[in-house]
N, C-alpha and C. Protein backbone atom coordinates (compact mmCIF):
# COMPACT_ATOMS: atom_id res chain seq x y z
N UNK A 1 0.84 -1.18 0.00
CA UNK A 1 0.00 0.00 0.00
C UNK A 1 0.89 1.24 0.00
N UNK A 2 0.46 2.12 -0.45
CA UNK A 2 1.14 3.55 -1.26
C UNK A 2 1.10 4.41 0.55
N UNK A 3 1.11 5.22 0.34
CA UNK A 3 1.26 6.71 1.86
C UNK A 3 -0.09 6.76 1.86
N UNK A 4 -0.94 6.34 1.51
CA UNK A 4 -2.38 6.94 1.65
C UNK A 4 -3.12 6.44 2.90
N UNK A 5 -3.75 7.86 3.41
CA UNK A 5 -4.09 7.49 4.61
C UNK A 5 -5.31 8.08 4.69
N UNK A 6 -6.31 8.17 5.74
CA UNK A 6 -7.03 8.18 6.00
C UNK A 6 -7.99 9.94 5.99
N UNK A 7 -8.78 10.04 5.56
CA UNK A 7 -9.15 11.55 5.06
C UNK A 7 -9.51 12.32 6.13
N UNK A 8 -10.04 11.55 7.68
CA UNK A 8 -10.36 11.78 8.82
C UNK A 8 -9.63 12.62 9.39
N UNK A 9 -9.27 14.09 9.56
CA UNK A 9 -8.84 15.34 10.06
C UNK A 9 -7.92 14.09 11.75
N UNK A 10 -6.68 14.54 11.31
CA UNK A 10 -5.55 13.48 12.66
C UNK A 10 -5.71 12.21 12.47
N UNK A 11 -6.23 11.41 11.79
CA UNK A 11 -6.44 10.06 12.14
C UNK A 11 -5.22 9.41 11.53
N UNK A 12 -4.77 9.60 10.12
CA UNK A 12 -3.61 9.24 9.69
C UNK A 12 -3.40 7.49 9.46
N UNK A 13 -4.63 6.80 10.20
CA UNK A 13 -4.28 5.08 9.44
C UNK A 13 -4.13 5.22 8.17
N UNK A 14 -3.32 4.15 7.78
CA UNK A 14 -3.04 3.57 6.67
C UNK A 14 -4.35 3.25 5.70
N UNK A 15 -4.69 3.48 4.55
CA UNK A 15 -5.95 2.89 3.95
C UNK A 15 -5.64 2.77 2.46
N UNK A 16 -6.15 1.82 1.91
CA UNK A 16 -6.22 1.49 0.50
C UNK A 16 -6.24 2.38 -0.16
N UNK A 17 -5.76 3.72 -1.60
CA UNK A 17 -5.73 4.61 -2.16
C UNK A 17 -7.05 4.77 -2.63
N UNK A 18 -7.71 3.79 -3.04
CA UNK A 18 -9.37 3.95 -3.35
C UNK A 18 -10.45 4.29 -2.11
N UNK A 19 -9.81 3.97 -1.01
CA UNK A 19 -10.61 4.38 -0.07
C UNK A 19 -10.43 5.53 0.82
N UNK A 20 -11.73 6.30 0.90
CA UNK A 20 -11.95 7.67 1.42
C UNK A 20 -10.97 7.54 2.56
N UNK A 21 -11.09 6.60 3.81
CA UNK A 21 -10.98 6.62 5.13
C UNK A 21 -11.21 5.48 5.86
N UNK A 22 -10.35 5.05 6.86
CA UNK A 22 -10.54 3.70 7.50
C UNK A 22 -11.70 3.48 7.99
N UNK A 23 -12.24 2.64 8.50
CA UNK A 23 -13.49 1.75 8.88
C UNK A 23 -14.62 2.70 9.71
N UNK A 24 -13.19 2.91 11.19
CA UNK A 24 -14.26 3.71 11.56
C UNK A 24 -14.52 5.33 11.92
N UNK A 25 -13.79 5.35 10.91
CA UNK A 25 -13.78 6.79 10.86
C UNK A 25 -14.97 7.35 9.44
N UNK A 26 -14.91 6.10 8.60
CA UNK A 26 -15.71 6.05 7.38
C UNK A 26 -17.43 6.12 8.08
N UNK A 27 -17.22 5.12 9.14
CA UNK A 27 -18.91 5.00 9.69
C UNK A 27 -19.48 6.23 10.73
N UNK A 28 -18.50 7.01 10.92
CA UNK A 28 -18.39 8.46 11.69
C UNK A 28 -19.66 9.21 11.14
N UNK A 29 -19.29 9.06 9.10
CA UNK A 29 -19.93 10.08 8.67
C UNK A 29 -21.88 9.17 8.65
N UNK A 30 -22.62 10.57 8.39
CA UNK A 30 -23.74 10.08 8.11
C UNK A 30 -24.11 9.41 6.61
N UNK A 31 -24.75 8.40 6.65
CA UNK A 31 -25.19 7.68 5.58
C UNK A 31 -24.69 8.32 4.33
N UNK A 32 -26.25 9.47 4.44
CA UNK A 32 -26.10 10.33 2.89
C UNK A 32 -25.19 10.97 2.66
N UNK A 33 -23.75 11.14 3.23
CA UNK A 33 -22.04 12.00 2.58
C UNK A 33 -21.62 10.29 2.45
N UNK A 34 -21.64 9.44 2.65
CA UNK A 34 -20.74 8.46 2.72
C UNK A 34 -21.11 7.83 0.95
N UNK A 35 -23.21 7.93 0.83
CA UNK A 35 -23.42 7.67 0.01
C UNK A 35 -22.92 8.50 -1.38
N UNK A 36 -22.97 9.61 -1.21
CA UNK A 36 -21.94 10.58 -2.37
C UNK A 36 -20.70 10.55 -2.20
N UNK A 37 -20.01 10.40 -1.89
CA UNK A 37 -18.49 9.68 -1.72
C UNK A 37 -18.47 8.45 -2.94
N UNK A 38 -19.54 7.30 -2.10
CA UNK A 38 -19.31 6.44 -3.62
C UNK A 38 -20.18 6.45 -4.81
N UNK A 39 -21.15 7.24 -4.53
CA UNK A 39 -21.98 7.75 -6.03
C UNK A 39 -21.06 8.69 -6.79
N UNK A 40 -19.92 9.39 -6.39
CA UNK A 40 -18.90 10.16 -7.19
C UNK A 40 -18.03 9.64 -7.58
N UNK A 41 -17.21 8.66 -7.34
CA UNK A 41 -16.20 8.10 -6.95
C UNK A 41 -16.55 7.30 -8.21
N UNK A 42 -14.91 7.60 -9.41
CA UNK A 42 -14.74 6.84 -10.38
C UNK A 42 -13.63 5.63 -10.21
N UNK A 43 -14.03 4.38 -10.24
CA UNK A 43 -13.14 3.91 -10.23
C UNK A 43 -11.77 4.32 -11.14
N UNK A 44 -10.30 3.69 -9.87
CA UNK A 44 -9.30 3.97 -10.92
C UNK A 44 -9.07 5.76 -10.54
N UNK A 45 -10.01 6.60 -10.12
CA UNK A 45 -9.56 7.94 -10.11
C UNK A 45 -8.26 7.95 -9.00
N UNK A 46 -8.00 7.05 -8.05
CA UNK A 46 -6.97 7.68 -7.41
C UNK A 46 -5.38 6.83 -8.00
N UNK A 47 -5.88 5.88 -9.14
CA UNK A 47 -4.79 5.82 -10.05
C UNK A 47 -4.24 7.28 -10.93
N UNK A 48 -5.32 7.17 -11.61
CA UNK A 48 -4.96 8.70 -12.68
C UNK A 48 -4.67 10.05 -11.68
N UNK A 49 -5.25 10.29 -10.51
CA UNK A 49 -5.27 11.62 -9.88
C UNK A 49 -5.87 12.59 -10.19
N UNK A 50 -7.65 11.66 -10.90
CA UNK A 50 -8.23 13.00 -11.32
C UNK A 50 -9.94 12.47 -10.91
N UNK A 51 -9.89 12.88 -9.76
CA UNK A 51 -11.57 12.22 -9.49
C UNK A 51 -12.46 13.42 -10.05
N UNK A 52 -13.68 13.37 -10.16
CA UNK A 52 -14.62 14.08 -11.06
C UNK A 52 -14.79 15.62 -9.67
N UNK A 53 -15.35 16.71 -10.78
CA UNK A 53 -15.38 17.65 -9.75
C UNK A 53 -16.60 17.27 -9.00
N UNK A 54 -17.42 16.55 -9.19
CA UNK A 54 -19.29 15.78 -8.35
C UNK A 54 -17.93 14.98 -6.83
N UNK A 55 -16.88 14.24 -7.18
CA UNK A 55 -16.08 13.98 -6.45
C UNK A 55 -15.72 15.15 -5.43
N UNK A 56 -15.17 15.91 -5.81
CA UNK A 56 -14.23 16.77 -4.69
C UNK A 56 -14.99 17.84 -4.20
N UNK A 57 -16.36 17.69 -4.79
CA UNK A 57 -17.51 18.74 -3.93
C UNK A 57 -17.82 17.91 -2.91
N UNK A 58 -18.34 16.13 -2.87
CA UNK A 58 -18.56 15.67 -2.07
C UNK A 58 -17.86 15.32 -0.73
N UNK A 59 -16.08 15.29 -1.33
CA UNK A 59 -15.45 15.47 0.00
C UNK A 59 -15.27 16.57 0.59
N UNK A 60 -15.50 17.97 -0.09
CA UNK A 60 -15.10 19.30 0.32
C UNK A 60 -16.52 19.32 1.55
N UNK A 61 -17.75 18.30 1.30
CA UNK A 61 -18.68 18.47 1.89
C UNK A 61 -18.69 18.14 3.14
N UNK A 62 -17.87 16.72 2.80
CA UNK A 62 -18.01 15.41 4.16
C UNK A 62 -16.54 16.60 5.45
N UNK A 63 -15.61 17.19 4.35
CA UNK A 63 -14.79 17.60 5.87
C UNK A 63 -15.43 19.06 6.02
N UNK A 64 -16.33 19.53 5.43
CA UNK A 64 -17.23 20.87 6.41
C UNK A 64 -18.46 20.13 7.54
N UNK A 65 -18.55 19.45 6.66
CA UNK A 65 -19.47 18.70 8.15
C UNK A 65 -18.61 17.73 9.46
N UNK A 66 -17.52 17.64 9.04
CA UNK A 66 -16.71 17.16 10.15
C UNK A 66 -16.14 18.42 11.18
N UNK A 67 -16.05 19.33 10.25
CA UNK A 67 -15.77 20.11 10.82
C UNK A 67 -16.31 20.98 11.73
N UNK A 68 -17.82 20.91 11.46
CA UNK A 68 -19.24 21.28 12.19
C UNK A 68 -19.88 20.55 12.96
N UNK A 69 -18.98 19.55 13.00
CA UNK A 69 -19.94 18.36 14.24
C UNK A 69 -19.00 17.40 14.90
N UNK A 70 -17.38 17.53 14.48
CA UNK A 70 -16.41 16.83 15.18
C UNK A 70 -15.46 18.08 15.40
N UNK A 71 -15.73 18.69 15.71
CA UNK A 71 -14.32 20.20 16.57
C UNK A 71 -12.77 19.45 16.59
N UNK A 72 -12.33 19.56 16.54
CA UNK A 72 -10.81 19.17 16.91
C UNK A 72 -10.62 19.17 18.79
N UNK A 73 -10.59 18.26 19.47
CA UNK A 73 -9.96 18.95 20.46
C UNK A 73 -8.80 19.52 21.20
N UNK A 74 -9.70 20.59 22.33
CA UNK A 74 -8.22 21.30 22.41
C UNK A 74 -7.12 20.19 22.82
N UNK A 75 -6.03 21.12 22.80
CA UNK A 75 -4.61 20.90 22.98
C UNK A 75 -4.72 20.95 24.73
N UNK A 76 -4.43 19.75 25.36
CA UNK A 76 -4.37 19.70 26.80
C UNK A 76 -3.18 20.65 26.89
N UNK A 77 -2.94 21.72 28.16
CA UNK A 77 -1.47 22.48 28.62
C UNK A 77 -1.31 23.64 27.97
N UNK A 78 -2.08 23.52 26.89
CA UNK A 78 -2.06 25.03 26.05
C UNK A 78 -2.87 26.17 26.31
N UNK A 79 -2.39 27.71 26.92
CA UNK A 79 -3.56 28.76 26.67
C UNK A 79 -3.85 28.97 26.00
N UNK A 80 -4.68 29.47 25.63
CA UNK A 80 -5.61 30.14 24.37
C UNK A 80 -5.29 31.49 24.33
């Protein structure tokens, strides 16, 4: 397997180049982003390096909603 890892904001496992994100970070998201993920998703696109733009709207989607419903947390020891 190639450097490709996992699309999950820190998670960083290892995952198959065709796949968005490991297991359970994949079942994180809700149904309907997971279902446009593979309703976009051309096979072979992360051979060539060119998934469809219906593709990279749907992930631009899945990490604004991660981003709106999984926060990062803080940094333990750090002020703000």
């Amino acid at each position: 397997m190639s450097g490709h890892t996992c699309h999950w904001p820190g998670c960083g496992k290892a995952v198959p180049p065709k796949l968005w994100g490991c297991k359970a970070c994949w079942f994180k998201l809700p149904k309907h982003l997971r279902d446009r993920i593979w309703s976009t998703y051309v096979p072979g696109q992360e051979v060539t390096k060119t998934p469809s733009r219906e593709y990279l709207e749907a992930a631009r989607d899945v990490q604004a909603w991660i981003a709106a419903n999984h926060p990062p947390a803080p940094v333990q020891g750090r002020l703000l």
